[in-house]
C-alpha atoms as a PDB file:
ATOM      1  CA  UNK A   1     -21.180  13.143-180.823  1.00  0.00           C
ATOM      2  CA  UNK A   2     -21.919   9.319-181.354  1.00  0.00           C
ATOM      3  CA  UNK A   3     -23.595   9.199-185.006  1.00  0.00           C
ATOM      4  CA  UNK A   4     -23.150  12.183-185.986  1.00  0.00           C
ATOM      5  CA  UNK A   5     -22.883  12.707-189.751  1.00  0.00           C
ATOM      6  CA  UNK A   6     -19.685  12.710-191.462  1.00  0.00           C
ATOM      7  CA  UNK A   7     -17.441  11.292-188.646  1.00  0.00           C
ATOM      8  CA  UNK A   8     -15.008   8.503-189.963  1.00  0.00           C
ATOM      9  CA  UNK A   9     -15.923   5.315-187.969  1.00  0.00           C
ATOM     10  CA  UNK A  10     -19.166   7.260-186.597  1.00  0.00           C
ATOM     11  CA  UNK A  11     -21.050   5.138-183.816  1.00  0.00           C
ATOM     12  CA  UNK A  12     -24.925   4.966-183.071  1.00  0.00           C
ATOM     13  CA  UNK A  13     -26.448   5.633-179.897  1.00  0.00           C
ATOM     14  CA  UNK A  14     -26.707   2.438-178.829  1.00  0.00           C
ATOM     15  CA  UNK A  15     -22.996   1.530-179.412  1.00  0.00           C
ATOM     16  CA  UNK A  16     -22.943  -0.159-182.604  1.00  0.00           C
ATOM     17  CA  UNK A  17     -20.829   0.722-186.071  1.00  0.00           C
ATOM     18  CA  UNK A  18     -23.355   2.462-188.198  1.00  0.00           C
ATOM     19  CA  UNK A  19     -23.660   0.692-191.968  1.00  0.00           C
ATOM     20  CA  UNK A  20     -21.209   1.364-194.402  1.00  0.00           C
ATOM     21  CA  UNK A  21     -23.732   2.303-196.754  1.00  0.00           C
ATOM     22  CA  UNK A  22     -24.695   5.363-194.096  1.00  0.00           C
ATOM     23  CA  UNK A  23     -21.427   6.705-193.871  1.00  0.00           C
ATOM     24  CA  UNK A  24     -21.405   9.858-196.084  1.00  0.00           C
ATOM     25  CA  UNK A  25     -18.795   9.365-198.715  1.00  0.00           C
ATOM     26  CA  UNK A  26     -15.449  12.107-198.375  1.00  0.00           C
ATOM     27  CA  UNK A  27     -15.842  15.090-200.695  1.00  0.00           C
ATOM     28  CA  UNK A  28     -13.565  14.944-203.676  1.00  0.00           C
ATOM     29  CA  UNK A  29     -11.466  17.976-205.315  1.00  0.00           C
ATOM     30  CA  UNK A  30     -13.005  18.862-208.878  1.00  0.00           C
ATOM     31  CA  UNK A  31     -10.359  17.832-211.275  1.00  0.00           C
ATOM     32  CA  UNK A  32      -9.605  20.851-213.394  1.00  0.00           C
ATOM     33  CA  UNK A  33      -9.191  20.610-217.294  1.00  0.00           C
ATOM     34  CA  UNK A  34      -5.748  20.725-218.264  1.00  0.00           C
ATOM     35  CA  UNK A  35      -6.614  22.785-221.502  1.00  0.00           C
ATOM     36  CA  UNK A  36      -9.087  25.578-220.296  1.00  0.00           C
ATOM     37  CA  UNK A  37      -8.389  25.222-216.585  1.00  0.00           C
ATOM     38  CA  UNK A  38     -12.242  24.766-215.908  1.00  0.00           C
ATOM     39  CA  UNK A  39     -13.362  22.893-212.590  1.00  0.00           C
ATOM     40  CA  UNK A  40     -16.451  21.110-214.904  1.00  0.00           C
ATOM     41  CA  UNK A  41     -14.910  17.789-215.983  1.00  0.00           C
ATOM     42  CA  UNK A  42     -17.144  14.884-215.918  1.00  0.00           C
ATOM     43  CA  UNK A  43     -15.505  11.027-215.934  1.00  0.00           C
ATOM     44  CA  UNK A  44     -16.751   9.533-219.150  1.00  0.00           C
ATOM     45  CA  UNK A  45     -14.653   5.991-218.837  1.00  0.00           C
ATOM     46  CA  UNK A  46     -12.742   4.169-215.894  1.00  0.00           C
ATOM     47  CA  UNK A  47     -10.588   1.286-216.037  1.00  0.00           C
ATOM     48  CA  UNK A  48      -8.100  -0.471-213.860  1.00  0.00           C
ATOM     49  CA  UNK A  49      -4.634   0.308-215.372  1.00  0.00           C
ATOM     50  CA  UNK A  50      -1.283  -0.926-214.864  1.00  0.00           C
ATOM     51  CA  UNK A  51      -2.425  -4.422-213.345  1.00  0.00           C
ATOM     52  CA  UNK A  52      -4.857  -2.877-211.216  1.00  0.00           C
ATOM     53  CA  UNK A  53      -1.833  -0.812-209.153  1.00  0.00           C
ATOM     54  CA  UNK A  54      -3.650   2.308-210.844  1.00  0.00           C
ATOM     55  CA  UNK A  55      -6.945   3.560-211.816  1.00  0.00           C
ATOM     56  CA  UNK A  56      -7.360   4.768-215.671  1.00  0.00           C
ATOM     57  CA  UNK A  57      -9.946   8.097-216.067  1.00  0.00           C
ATOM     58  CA  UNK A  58     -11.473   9.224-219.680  1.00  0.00           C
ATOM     59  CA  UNK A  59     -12.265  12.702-218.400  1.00  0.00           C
ATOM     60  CA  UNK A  60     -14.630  15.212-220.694  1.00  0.00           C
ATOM     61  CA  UNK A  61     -14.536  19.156-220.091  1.00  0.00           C
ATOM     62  CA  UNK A  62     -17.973  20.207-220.043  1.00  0.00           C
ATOM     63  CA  UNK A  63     -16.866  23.667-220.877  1.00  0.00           C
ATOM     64  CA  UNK A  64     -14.248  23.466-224.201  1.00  0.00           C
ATOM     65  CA  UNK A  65     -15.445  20.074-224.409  1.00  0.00           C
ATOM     66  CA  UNK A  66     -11.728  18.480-224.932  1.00  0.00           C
ATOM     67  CA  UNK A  67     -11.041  14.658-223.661  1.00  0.00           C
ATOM     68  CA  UNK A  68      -7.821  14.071-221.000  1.00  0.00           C
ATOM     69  CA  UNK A  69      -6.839  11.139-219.655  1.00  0.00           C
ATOM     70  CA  UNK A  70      -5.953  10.709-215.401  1.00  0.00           C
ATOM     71  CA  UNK A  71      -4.696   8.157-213.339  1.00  0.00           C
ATOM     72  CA  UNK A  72      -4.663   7.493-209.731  1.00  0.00           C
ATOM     73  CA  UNK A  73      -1.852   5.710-208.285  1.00  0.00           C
ATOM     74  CA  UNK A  74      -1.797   5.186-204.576  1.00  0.00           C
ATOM     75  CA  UNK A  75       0.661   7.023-202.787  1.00  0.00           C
ATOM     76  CA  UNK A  76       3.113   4.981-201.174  1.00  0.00           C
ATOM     77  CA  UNK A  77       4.566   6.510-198.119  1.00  0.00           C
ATOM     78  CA  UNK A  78       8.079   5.491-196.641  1.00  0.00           C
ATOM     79  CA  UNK A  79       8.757   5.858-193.408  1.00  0.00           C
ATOM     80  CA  UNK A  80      12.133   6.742-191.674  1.00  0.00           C
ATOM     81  CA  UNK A  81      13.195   5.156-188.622  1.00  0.00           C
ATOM     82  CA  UNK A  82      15.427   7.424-187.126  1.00  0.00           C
ATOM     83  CA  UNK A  83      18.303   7.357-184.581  1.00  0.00           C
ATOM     84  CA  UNK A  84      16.143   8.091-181.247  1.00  0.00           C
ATOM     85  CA  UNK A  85      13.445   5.620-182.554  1.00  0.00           C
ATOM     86  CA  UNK A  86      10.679   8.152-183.986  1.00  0.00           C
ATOM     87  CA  UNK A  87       9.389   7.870-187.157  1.00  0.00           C
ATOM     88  CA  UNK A  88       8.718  10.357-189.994  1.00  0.00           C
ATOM     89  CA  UNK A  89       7.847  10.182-193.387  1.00  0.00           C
ATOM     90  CA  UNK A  90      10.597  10.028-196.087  1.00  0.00           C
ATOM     91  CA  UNK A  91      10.954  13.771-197.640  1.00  0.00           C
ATOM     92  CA  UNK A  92      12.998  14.123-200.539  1.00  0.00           C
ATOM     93  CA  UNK A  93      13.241  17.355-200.133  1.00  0.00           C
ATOM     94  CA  UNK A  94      14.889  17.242-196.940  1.00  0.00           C
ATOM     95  CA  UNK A  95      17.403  14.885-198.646  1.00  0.00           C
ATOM     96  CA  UNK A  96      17.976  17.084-201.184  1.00  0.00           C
ATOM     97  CA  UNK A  97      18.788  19.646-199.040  1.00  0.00           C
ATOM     98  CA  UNK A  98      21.513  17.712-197.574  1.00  0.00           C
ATOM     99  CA  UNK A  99      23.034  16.627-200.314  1.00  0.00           C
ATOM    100  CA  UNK A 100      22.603  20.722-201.653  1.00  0.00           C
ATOM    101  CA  UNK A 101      24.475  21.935-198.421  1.00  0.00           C
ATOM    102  CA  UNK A 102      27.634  19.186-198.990  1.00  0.00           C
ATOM    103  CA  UNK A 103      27.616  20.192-202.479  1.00  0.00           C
ATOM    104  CA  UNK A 104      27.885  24.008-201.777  1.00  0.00           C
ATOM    105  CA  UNK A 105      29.851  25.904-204.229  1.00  0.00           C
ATOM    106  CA  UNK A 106      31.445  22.541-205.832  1.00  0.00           C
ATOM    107  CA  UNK A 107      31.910  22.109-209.663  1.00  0.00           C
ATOM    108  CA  UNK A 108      28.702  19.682-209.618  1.00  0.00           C
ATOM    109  CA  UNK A 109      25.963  19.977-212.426  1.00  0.00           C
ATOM    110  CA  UNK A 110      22.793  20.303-211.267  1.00  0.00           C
ATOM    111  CA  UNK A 111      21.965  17.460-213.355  1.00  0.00           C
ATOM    112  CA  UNK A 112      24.115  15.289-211.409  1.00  0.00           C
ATOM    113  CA  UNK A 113      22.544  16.299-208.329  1.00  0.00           C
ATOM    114  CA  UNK A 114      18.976  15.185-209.773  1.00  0.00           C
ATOM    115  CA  UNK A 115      20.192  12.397-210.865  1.00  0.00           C
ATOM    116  CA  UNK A 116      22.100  11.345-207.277  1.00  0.00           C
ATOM    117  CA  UNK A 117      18.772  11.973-205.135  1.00  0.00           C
ATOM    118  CA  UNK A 118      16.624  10.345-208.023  1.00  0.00           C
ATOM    119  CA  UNK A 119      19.000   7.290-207.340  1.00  0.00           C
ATOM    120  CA  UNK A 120      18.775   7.430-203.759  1.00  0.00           C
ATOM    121  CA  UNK A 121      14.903   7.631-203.600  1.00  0.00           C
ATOM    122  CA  UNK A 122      14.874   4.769-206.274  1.00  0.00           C
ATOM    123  CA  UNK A 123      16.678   2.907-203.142  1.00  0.00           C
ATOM    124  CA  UNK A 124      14.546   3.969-200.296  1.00  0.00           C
ATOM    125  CA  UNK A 125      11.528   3.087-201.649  1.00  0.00           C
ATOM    126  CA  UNK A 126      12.782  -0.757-202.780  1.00  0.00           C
ATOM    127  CA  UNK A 127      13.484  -1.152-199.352  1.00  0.00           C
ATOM    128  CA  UNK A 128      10.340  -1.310-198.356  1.00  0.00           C
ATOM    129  CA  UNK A 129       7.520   0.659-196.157  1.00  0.00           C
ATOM    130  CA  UNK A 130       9.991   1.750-193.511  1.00  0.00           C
ATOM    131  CA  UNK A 131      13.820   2.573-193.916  1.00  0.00           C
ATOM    132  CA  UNK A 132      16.762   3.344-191.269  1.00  0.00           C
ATOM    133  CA  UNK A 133      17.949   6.748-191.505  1.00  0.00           C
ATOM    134  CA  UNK A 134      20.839   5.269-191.279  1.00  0.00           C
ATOM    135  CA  UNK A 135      20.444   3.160-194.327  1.00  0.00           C
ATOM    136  CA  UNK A 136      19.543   6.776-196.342  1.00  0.00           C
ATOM    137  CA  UNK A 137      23.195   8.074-194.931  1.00  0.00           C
ATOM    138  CA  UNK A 138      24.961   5.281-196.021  1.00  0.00           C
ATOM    139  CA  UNK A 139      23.431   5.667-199.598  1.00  0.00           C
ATOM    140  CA  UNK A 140      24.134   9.263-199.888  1.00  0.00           C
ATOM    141  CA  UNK A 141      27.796   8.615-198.386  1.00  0.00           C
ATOM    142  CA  UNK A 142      27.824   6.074-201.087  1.00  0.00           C
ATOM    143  CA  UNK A 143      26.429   8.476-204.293  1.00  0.00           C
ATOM    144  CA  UNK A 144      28.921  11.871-202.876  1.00  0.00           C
ATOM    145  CA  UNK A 145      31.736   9.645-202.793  1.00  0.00           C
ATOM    146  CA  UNK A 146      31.698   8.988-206.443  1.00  0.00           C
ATOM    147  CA  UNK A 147      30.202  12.869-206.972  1.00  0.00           C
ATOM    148  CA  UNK A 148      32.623  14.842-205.113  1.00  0.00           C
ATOM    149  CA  UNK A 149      35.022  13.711-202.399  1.00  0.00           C
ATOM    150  CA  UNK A 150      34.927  17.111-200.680  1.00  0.00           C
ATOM    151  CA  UNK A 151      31.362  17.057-200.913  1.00  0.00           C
ATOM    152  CA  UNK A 152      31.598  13.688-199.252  1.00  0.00           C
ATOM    153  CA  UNK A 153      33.805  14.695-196.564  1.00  0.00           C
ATOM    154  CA  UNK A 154      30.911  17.258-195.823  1.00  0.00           C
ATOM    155  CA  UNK A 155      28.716  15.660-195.634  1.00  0.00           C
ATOM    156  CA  UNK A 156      30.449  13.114-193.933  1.00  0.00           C
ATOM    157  CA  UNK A 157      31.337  15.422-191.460  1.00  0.00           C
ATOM    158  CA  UNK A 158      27.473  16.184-190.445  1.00  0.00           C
ATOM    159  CA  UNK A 159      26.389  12.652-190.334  1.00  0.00           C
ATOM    160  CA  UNK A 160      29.285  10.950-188.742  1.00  0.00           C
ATOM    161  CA  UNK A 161      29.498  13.630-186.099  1.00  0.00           C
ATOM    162  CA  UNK A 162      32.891  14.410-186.539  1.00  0.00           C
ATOM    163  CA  UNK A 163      34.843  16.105-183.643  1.00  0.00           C
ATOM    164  CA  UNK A 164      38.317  16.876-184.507  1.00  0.00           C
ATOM    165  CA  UNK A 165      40.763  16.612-186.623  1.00  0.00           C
ATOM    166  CA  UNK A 166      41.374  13.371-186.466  1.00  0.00           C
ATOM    167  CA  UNK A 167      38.049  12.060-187.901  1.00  0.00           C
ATOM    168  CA  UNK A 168      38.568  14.017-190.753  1.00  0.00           C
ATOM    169  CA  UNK A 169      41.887  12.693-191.549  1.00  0.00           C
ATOM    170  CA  UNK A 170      40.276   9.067-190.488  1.00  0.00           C
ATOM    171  CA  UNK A 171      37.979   9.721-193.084  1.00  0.00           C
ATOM    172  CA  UNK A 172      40.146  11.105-195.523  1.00  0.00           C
ATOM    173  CA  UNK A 173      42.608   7.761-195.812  1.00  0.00           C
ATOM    174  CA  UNK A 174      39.283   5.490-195.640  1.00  0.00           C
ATOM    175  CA  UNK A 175      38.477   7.936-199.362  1.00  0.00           C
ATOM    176  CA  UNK A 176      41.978   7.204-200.410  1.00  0.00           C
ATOM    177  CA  UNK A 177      42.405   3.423-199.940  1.00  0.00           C
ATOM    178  CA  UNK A 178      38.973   2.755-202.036  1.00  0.00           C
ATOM    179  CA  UNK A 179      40.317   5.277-204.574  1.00  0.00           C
END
């Protein structure tokens, strides 16, 4: 289907990358008003914000006719390198639900759990496009040690592999020297 309308990179017959001007531009979302929920919102102003990293929108609801202000901000994805080489995006959730399992019926307030996987997403994405998995386990081993110690030992447990006994009690006198 070389040419055909609304392929991304589309090719003519005769081989050759149609114009960019020819390329039929991606269909946006409407953005709803966020006082009568109404999909007819026109874009009165636009301005580069936050030294050009984001995109400032005076938005107009043709319907109630209130102003709101948007702004687009590219989404930065992470990447995690993990163990067998593959990569996947970073998913806070999936971190979270980690951290959630270690911290199974343990005397932790929630807002201490926020604040632990708001820390360690902080870190992951100063490290740059693409982060070890490794490096995320070490950061989390890091936050649960000064959260819980039995939640670290869990969790511990998971991502060190532990097999016996012994690498619990290992792990155990590593906790109580840095104590």
């Amino acid at each position: 289907m070389a040419g055909a309308p609304g392929l991304a990179g589309a090719v003519s017959v005769r081989g050759a990358p149609l114009a960019p001007r020819l390329r039929p531009r991606v269909p946006s979302l409407p953005m709803r008003c966020r006082f009568c929920d109404a999909d007819d919102t026109r874009v009165v102003d636009s301005r580069p914000a936050e030294g050009g990293a984001a995109i400032r929108r005076r938005r107009a609801c043709e319907q109630c006719g209130n102003r709101f202000t948007t702004y687009e901000r590219p989404e930065a994805a992470v990447m995690v390198r993990k163990r067998d080489g593959s990569l996947e995006p970073f998913s806070p959730e999936k971190m979270l639900a980690g951290v959630g399992s270690a911290l199974a019926d343990r005397p932790v307030a929630p807002d201490a759990l926020e604040a632990l996987v708001a820390d360690i997403e902080a870190h992951v994405h100063q490290q740059g496009a693409e982060v070890t998995s490794d490096e995320i386990g070490q950061a989390v081993l890091a936050g649960l040690r000064s959260l819980d110690e039995v939640a670290y030992v869990r969790f511990a447990s998971v991502y060190k592999g532990f097999e016996g006994a012994s690498d619990f009690e290992r792990e155990v006198a590593s906790l109580e020297k840095k104590i």
